[in-house]
Protein backbone atom coordinates (compact mmCIF):
# COMPACT_ATOMS: atom_id res chain seq x y z
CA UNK A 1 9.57 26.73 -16.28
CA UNK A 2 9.83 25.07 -19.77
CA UNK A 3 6.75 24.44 -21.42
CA UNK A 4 6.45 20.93 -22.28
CA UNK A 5 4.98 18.94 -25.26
CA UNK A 6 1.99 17.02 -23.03
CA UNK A 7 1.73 14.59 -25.99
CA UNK A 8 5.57 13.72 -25.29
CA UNK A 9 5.06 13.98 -21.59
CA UNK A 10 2.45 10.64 -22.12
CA UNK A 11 4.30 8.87 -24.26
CA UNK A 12 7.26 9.03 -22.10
CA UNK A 13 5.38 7.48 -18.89
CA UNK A 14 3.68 4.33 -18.94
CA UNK A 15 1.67 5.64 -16.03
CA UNK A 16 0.95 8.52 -14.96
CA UNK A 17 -2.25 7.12 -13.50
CA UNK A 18 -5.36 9.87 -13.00
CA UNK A 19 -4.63 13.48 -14.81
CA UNK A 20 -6.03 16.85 -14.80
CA UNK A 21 -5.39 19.56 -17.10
CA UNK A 22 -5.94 22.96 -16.88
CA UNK A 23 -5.39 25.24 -19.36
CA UNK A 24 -6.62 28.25 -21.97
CA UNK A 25 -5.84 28.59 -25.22
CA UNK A 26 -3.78 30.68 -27.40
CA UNK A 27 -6.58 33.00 -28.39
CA UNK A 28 -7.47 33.23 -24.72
CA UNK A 29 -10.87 32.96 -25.33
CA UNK A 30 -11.36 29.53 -24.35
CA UNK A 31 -10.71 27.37 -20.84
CA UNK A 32 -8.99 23.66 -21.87
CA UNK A 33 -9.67 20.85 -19.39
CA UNK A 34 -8.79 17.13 -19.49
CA UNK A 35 -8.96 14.27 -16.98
CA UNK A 36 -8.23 10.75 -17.57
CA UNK A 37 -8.30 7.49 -15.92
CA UNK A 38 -6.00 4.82 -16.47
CA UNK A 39 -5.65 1.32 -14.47
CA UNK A 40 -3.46 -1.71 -14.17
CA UNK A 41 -5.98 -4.28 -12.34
CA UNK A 42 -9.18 -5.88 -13.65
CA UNK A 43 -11.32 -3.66 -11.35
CA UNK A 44 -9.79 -0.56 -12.47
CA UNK A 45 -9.68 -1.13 -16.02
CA UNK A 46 -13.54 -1.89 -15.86
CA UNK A 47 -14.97 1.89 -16.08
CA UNK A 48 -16.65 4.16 -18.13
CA UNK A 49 -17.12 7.90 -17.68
CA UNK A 50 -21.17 8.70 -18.06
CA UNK A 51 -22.02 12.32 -18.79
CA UNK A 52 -24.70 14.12 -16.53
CA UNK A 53 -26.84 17.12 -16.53
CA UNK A 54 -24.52 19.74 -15.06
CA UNK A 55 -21.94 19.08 -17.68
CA UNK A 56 -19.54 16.94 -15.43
CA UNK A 57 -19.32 13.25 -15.75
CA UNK A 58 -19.49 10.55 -13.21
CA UNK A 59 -17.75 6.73 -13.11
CA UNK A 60 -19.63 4.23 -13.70
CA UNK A 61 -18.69 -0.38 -13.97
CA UNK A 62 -18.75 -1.13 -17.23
CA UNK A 63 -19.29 -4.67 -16.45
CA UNK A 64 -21.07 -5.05 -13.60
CA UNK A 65 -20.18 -8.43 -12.09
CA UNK A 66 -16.60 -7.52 -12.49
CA UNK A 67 -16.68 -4.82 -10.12
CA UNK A 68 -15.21 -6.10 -6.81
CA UNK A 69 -14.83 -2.80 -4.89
CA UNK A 70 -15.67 0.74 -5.98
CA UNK A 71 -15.12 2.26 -2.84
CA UNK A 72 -11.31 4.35 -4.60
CA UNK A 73 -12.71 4.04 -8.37
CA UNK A 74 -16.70 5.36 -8.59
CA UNK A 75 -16.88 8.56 -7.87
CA UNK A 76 -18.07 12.20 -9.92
CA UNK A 77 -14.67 13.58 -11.29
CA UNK A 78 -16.12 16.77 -12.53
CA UNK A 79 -18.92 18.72 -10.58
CA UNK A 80 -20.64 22.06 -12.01
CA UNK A 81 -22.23 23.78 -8.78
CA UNK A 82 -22.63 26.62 -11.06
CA UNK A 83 -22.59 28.12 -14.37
CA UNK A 84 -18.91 29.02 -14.41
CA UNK A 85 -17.49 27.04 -11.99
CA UNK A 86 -15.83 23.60 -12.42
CA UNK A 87 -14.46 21.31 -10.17
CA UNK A 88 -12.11 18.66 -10.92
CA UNK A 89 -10.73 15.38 -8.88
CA UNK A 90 -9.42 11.83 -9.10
CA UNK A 91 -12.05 11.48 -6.30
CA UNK A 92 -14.37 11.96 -3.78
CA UNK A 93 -13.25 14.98 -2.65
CA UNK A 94 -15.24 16.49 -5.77
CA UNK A 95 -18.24 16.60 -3.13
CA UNK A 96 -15.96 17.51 -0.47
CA UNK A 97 -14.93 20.39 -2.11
CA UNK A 98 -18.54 20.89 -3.87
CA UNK A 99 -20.07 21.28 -0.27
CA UNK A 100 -17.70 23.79 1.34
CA UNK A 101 -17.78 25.95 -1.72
CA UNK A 102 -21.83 26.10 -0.97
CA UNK A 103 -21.06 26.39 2.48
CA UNK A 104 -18.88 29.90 1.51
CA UNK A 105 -15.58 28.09 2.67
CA UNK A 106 -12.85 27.54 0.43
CA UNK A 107 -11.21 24.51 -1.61
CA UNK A 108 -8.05 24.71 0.61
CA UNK A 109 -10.44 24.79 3.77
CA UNK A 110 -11.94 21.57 2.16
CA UNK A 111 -9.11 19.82 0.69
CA UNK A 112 -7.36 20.58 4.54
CA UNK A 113 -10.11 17.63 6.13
CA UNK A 114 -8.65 15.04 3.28
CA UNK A 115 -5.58 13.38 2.84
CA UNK A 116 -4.32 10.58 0.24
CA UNK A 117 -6.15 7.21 -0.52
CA UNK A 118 -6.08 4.27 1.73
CA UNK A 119 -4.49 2.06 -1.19
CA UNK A 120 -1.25 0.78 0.79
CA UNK A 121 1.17 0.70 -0.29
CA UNK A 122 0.73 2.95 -2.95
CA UNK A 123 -1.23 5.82 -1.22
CA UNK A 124 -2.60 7.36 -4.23
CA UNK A 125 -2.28 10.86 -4.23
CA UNK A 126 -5.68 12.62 -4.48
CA UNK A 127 -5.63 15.81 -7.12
CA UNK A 128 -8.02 18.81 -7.57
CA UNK A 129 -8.76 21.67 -9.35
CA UNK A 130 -10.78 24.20 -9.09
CA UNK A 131 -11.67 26.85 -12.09
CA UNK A 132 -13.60 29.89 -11.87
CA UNK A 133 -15.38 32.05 -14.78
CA UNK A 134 -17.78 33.62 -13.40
CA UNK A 135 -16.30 37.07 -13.57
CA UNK A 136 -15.73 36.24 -17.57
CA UNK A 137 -12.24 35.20 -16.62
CA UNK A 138 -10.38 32.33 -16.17
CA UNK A 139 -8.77 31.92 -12.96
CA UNK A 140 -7.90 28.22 -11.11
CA UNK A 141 -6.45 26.51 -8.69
CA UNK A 142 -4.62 23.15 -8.44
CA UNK A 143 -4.04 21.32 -5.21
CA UNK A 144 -2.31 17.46 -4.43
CA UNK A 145 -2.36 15.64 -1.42
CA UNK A 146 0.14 12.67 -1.38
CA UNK A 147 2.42 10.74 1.14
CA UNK A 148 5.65 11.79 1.92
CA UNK A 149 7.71 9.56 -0.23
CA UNK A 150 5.44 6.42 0.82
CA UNK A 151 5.21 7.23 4.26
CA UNK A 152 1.47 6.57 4.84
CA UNK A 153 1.78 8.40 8.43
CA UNK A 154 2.70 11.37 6.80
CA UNK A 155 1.06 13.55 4.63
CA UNK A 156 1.80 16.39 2.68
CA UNK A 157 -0.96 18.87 0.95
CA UNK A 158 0.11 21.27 -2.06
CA UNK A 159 -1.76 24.24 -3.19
CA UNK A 160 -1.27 26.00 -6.39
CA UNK A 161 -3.23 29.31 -7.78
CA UNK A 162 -3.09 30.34 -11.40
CA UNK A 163 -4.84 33.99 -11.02
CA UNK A 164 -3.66 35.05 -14.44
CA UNK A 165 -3.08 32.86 -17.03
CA UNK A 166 -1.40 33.25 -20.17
CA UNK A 167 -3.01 32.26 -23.52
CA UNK A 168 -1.61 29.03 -24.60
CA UNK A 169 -0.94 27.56 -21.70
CA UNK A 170 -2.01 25.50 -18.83
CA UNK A 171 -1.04 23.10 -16.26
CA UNK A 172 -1.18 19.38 -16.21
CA UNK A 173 -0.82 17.39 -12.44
CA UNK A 174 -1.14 13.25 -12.59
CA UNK A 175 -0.90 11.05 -9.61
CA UNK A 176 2.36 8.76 -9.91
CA UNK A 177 5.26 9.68 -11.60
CA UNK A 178 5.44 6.62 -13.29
CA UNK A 179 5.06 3.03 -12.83
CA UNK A 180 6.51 0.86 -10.23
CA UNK A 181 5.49 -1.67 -7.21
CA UNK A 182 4.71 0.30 -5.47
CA UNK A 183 4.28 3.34 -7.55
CA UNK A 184 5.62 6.60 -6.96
CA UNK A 185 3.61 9.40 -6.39
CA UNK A 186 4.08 12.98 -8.02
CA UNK A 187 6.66 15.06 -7.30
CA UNK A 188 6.67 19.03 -7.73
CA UNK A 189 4.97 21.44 -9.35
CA UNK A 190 1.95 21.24 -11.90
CA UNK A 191 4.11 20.66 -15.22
CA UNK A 192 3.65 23.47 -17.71
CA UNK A 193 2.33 22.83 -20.77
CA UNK A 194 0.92 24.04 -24.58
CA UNK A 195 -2.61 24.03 -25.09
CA UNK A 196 -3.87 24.35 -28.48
CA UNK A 197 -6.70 26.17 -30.02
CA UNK A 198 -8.44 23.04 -31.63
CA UNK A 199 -10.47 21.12 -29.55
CA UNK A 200 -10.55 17.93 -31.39
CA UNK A 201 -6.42 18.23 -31.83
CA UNK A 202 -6.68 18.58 -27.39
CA UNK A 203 -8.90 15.75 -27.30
CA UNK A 204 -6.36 13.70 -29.85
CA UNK A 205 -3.02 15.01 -28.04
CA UNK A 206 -4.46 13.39 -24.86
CA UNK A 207 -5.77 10.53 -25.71
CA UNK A 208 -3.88 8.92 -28.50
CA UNK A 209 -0.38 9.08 -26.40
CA UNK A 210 -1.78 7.61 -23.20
CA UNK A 211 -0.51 4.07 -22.71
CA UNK A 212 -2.91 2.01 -24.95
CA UNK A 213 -2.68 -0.77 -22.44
CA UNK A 214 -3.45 1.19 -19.35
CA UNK A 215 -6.01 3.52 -20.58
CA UNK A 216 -9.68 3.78 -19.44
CA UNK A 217 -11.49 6.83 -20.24
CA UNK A 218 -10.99 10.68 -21.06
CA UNK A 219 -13.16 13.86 -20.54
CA UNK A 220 -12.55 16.84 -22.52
CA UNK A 221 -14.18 20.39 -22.81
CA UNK A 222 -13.53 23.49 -24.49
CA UNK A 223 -15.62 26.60 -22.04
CA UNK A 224 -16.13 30.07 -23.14
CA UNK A 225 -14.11 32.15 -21.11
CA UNK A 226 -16.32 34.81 -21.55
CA UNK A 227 -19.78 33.52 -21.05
CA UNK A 228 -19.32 30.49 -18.97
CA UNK A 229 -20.35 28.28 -21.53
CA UNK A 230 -19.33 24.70 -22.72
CA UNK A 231 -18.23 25.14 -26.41
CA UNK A 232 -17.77 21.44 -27.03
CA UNK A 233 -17.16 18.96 -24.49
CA UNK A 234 -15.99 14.54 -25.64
CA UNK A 235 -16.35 11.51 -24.01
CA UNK A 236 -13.53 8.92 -25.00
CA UNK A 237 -14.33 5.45 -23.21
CA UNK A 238 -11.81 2.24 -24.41
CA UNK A 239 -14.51 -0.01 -22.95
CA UNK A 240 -16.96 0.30 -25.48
């Protein structure tokens, strides 16, 4: 698979909705991840991401008497059960797959009693992933669950597992392909792309080429691979 430019791969799509990246970089001492929000309507454009304890982040109204349903939009996107172990979603799986993990099940036994969101006729794809460095190595996995091509009697659930990663790489997996009425969801496998070594230039190659319409909010961190550790971890918020 080609690796792509992820800075061309937002510029080139209006809308690629919620995204996770996964990655490590070049020197392979460091684990990359992203995830960003971006909305068309008044109710999803009205968020802020609000750091907490573990290291993960939660959603949160930015204006409160605008929010008219939070049921799909507040939610924790990144959990930290444990030094070492992150979980990312566009979601409320997050606790789904929080509570099996502490339960010793796995995130494909959790993500297997969820399915897409109730947002006809879109059906929002729900994405996760999972990364592990607790053995001072980065391993993760990468799982969708989406429609089958709009069908919302039908759905189909993906599971990916990077075991061995190469330095410089990593994975990025969004929820719609692009925009539309309704919107198309994803289609194949987590695109391949370059992760850098700076963390500020990650941050910048994220953020600056998502739509500057539809963007909400971006979470960034930079882990030791080694130790477990966040390095440095940003907080990019357009409502402000």
């Amino acid at each position: 698979m080609k690796i792509a430019d992820i800075g061309a791969l937002l510029r080139e799509n209006t809308y690629p909705g919620r995204g996770i990246v996964v990655g490590l970089t070049p020197d392979g001492k460091r684990a990359a991840i992203g995830y960003f929000i971006m909305g068309r309507s008044v109710n999803s454009r009205n968020r802020i991401f609000v750091a907490q304890p573990d290291g993960g982040i939660i959603t949160k109204a930015f204006d409160e008497s605008k929010m008219v349903d939070p049921s799909l939009i507040i939610y924790a996107p990144v959990r930290v059960p444990e030094k070492g172990l992150w979980i990312v979603t566009n979601g409320d799986q997050t606790d789904t797959v929080r509570d099996f993990l502490a339960e010793g099940k796995t995130f494909e036994e959790a993500l297997r009693t969820r399915t897409f969101e109730p947002d006809p006729p879109n059906w929002t794809p729900r994405i996760s992933a999972l990364l592990d460095l607790r053995d001072g190595a980065l391993q993760y996995k990468m799982s969708i669950l989406k429609s089958d091509d709009g069908n919302g009697d039908s759905v189909q659930r993906f599971f990916w597992e990077y075991s061995q990663p190469v330095a410089g790489e990593g994975h990025f997996l969004h929820t719609y392909r692009c925009d539309g009425n309704p919107i198309p969801s994803f289609e194949g496998d987590p695109e391949k792309i370059a992760v850098p070594d700076d963390f500020d230039e990650f941050t910048s190659l994220l953020w600056e080429n998502l739509n500057a319409d539809n963007k909400v909010s971006l979470f960034t961190v930079f882990l030791n691979v080694e130790t477990g550790e966040v390095e440095k971890s940003d907080i990019l918020n357009k409502n402000v």
